[in-house]
PDB file of N, CA and C in Angstrom:
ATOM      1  N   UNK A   1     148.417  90.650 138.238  1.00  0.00           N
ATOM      2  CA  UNK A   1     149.593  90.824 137.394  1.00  0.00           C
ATOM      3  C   UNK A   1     150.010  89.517 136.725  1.00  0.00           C
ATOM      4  N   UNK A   2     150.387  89.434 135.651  1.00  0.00           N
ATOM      5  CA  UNK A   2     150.901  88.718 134.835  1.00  0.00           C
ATOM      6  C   UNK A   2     152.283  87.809 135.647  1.00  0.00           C
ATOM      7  N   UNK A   3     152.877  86.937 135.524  1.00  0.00           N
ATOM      8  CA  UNK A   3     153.741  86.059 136.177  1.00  0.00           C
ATOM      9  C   UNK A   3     155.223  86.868 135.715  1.00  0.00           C
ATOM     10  N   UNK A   4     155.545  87.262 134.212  1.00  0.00           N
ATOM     11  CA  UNK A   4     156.652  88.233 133.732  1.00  0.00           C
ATOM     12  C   UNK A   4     156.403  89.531 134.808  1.00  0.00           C
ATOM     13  N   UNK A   5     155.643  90.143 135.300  1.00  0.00           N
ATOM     14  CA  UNK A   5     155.957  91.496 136.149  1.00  0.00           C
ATOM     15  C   UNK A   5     154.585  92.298 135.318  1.00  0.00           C
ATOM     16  N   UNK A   6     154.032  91.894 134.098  1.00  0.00           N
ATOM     17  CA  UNK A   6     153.389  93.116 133.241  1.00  0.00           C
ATOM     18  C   UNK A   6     152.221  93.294 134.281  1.00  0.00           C
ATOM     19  N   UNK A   7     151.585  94.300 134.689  1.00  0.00           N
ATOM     20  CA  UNK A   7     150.273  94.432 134.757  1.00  0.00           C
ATOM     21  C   UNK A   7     148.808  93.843 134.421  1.00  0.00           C
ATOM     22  N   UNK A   8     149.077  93.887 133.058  1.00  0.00           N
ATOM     23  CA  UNK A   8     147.621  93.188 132.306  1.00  0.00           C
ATOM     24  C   UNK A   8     148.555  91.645 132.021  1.00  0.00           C
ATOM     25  N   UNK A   9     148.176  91.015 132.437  1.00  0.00           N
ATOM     26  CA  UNK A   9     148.007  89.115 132.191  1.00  0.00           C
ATOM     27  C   UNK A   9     147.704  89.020 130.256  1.00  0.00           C
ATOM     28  N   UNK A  10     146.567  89.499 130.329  1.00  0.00           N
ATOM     29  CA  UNK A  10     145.972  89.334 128.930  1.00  0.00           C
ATOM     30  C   UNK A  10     146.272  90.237 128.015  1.00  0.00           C
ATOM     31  N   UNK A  11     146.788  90.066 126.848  1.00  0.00           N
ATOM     32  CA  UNK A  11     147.223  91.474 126.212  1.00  0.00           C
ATOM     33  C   UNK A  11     146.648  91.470 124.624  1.00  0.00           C
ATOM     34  N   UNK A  12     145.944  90.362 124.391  1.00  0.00           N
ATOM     35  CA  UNK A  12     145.319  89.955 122.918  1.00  0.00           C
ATOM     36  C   UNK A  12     143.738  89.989 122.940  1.00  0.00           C
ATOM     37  N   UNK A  13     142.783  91.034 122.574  1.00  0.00           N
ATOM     38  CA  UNK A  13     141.326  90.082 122.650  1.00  0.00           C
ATOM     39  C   UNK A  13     140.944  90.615 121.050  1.00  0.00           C
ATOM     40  N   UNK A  14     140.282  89.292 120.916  1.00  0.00           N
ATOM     41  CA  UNK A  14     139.634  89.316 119.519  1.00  0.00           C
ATOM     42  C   UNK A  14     137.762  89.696 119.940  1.00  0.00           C
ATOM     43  N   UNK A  15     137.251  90.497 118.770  1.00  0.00           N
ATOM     44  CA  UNK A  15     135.863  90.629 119.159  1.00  0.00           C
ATOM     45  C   UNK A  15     135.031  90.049 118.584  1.00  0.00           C
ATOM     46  N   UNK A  16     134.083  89.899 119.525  1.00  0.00           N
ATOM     47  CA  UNK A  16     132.575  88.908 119.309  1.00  0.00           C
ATOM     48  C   UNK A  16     131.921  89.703 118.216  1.00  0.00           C
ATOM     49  N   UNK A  17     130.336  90.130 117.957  1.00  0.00           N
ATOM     50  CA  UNK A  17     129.590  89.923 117.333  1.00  0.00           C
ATOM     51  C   UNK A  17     129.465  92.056 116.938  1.00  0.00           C
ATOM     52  N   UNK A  18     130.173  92.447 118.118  1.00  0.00           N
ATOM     53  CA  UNK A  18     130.605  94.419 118.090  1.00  0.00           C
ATOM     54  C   UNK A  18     131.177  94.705 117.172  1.00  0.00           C
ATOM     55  N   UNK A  19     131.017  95.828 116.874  1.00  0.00           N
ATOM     56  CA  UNK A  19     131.628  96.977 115.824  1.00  0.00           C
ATOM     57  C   UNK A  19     133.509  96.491 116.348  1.00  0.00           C
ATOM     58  N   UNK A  20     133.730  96.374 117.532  1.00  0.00           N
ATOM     59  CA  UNK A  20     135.777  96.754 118.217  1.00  0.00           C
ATOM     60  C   UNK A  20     135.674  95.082 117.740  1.00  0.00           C
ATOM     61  N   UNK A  21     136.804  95.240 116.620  1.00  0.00           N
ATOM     62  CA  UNK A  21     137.137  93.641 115.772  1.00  0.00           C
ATOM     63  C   UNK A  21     138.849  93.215 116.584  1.00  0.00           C
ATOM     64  N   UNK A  22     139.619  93.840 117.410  1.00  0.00           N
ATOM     65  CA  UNK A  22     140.489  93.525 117.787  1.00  0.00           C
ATOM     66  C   UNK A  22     140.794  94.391 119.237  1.00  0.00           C
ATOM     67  N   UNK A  23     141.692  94.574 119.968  1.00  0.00           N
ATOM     68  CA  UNK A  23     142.831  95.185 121.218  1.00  0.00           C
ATOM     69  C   UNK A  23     143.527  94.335 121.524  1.00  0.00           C
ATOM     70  N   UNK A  24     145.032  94.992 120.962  1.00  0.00           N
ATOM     71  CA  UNK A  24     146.162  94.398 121.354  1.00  0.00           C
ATOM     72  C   UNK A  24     146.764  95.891 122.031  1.00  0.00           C
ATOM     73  N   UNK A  25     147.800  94.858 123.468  1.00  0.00           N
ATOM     74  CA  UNK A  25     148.863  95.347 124.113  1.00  0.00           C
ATOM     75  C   UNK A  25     149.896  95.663 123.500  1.00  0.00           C
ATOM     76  N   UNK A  26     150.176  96.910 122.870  1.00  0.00           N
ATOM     77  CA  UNK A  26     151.378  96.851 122.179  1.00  0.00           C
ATOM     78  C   UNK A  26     152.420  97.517 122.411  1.00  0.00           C
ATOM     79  N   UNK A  27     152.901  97.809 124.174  1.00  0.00           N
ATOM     80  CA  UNK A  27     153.647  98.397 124.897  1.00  0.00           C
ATOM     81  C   UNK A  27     153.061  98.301 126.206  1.00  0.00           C
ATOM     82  N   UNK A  28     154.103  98.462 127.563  1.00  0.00           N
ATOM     83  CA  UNK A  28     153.955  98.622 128.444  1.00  0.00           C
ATOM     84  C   UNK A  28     155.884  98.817 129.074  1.00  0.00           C
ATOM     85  N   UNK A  29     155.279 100.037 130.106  1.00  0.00           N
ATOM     86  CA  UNK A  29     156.562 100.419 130.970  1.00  0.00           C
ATOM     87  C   UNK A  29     156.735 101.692 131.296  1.00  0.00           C
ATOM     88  N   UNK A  30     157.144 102.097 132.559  1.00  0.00           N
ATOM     89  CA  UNK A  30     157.221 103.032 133.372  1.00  0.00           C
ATOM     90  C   UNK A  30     155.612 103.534 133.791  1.00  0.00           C
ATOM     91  N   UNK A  31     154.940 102.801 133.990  1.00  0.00           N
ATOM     92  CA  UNK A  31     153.496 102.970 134.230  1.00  0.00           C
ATOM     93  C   UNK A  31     152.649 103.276 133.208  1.00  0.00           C
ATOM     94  N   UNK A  32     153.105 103.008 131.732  1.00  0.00           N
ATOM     95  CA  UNK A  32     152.569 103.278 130.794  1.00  0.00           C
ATOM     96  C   UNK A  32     151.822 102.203 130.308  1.00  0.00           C
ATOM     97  N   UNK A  33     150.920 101.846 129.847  1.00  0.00           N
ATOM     98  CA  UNK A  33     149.834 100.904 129.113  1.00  0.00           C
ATOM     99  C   UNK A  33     149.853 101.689 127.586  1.00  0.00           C
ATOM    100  N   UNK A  34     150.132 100.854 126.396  1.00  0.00           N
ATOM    101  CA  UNK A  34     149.749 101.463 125.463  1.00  0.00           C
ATOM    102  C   UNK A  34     148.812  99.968 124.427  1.00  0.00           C
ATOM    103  N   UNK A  35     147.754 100.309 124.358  1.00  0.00           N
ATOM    104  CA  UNK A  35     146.969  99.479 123.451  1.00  0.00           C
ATOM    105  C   UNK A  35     146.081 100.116 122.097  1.00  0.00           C
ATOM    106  N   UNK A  36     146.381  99.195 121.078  1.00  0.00           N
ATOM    107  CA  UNK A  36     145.752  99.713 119.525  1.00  0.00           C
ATOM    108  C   UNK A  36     144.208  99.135 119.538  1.00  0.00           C
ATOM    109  N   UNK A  37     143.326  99.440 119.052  1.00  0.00           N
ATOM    110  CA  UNK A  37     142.486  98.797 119.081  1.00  0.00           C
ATOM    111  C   UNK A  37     141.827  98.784 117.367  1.00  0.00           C
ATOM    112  N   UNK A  38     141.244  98.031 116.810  1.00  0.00           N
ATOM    113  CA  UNK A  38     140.515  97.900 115.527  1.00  0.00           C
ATOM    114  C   UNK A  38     139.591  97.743 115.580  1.00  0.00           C
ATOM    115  N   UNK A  39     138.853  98.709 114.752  1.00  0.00           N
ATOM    116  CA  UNK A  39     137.507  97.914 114.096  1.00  0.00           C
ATOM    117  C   UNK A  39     137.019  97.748 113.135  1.00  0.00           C
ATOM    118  N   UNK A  40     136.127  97.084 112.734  1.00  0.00           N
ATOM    119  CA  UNK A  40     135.458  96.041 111.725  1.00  0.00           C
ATOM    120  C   UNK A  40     135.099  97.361 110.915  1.00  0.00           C
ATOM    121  N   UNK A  41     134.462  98.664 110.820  1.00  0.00           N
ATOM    122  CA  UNK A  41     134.694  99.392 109.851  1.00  0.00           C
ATOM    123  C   UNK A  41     134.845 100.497 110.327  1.00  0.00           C
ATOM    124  N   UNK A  42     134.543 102.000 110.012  1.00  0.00           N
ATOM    125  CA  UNK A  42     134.380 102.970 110.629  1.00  0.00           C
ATOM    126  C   UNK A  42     133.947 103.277 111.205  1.00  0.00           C
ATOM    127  N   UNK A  43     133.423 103.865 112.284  1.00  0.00           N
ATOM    128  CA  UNK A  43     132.584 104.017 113.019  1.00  0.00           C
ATOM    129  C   UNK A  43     132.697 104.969 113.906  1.00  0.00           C
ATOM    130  N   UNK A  44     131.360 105.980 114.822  1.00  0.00           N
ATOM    131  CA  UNK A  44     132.275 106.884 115.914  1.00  0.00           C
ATOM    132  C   UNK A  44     132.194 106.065 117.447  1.00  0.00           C
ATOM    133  N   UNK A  45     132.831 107.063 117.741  1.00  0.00           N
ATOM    134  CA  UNK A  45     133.237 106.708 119.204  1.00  0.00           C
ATOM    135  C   UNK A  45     133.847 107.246 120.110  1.00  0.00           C
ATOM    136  N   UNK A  46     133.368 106.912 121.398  1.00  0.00           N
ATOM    137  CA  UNK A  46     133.792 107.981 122.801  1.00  0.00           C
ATOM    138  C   UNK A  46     134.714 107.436 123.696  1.00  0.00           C
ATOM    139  N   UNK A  47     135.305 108.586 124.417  1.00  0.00           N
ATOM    140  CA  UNK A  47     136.007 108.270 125.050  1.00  0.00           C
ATOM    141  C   UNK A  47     135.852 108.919 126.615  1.00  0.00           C
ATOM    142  N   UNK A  48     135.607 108.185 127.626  1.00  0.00           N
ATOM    143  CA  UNK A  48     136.121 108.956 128.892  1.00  0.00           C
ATOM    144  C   UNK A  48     136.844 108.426 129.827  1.00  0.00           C
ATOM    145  N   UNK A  49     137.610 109.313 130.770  1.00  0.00           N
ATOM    146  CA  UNK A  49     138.343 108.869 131.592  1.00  0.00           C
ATOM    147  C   UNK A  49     137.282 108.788 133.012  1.00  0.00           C
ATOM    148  N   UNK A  50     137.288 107.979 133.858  1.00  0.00           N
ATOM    149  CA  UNK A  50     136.945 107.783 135.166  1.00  0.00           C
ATOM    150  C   UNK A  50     137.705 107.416 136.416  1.00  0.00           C
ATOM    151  N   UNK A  51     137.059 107.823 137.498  1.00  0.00           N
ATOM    152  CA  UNK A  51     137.691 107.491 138.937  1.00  0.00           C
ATOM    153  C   UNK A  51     136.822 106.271 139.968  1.00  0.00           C
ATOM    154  N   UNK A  52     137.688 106.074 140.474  1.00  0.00           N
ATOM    155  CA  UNK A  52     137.696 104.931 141.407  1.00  0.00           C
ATOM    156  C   UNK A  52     136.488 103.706 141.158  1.00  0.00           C
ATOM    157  N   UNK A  53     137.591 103.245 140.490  1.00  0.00           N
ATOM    158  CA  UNK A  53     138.940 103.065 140.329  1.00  0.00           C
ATOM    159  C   UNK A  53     138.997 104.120 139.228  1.00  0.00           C
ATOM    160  N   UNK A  54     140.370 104.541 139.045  1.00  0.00           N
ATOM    161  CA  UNK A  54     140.640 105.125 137.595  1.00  0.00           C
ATOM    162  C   UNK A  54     140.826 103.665 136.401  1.00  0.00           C
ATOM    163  N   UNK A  55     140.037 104.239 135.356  1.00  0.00           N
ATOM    164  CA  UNK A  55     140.024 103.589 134.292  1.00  0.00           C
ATOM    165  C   UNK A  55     139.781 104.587 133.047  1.00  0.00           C
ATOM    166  N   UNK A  56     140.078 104.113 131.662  1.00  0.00           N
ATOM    167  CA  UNK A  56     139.473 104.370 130.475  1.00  0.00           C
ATOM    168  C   UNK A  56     138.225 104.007 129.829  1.00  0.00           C
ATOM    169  N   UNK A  57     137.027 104.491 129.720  1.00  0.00           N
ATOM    170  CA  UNK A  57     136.229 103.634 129.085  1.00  0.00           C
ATOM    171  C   UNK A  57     136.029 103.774 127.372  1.00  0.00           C
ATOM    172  N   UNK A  58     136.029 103.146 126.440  1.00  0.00           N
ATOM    173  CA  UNK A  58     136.056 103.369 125.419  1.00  0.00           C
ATOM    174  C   UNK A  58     135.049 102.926 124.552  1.00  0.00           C
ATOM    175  N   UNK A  59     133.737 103.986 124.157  1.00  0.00           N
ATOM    176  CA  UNK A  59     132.337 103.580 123.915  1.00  0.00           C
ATOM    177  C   UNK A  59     132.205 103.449 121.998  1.00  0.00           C
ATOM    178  N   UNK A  60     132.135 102.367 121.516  1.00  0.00           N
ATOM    179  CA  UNK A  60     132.168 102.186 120.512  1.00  0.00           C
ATOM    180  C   UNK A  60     130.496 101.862 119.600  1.00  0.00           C
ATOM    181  N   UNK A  61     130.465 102.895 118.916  1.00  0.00           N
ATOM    182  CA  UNK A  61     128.695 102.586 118.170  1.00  0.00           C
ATOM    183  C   UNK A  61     128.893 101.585 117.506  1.00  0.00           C
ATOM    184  N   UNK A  62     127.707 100.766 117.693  1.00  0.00           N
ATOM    185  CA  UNK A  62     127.563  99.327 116.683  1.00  0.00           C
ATOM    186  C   UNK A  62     127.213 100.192 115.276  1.00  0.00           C
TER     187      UNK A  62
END
């Protein structure tokens, strides 16, 4: 956890050399995470949810 109380520490990443050109944190509270993400042009892309841990994974085509 972040030293303020947030969850995620890091809430800015810029992208390397991939199709995902940005993710920013642009909310958090009541157990909510909300992040935007950009990319460099159109492109498709997947989404699934997983367990244990629970996470989001978010599969982006170069």
């Amino acid at each position: 956890p972040a030293a303020n109380g947030d969850t995620v520490s890091r809430t800015d990443f810029r992208g390397g050399s991939g199709a995902l050109a940005q993710a920013t944190q642009v909310c958090e509270g009541g157990g909510v995470v909300t992040w935007v993400l950009g990319s460099k042009e159109k492109t498709s892309f997947r989404v699934n949810a997983l367990q244990n841990p629970t996470r989001l994974v978010i599969d982006v085509e170069r």
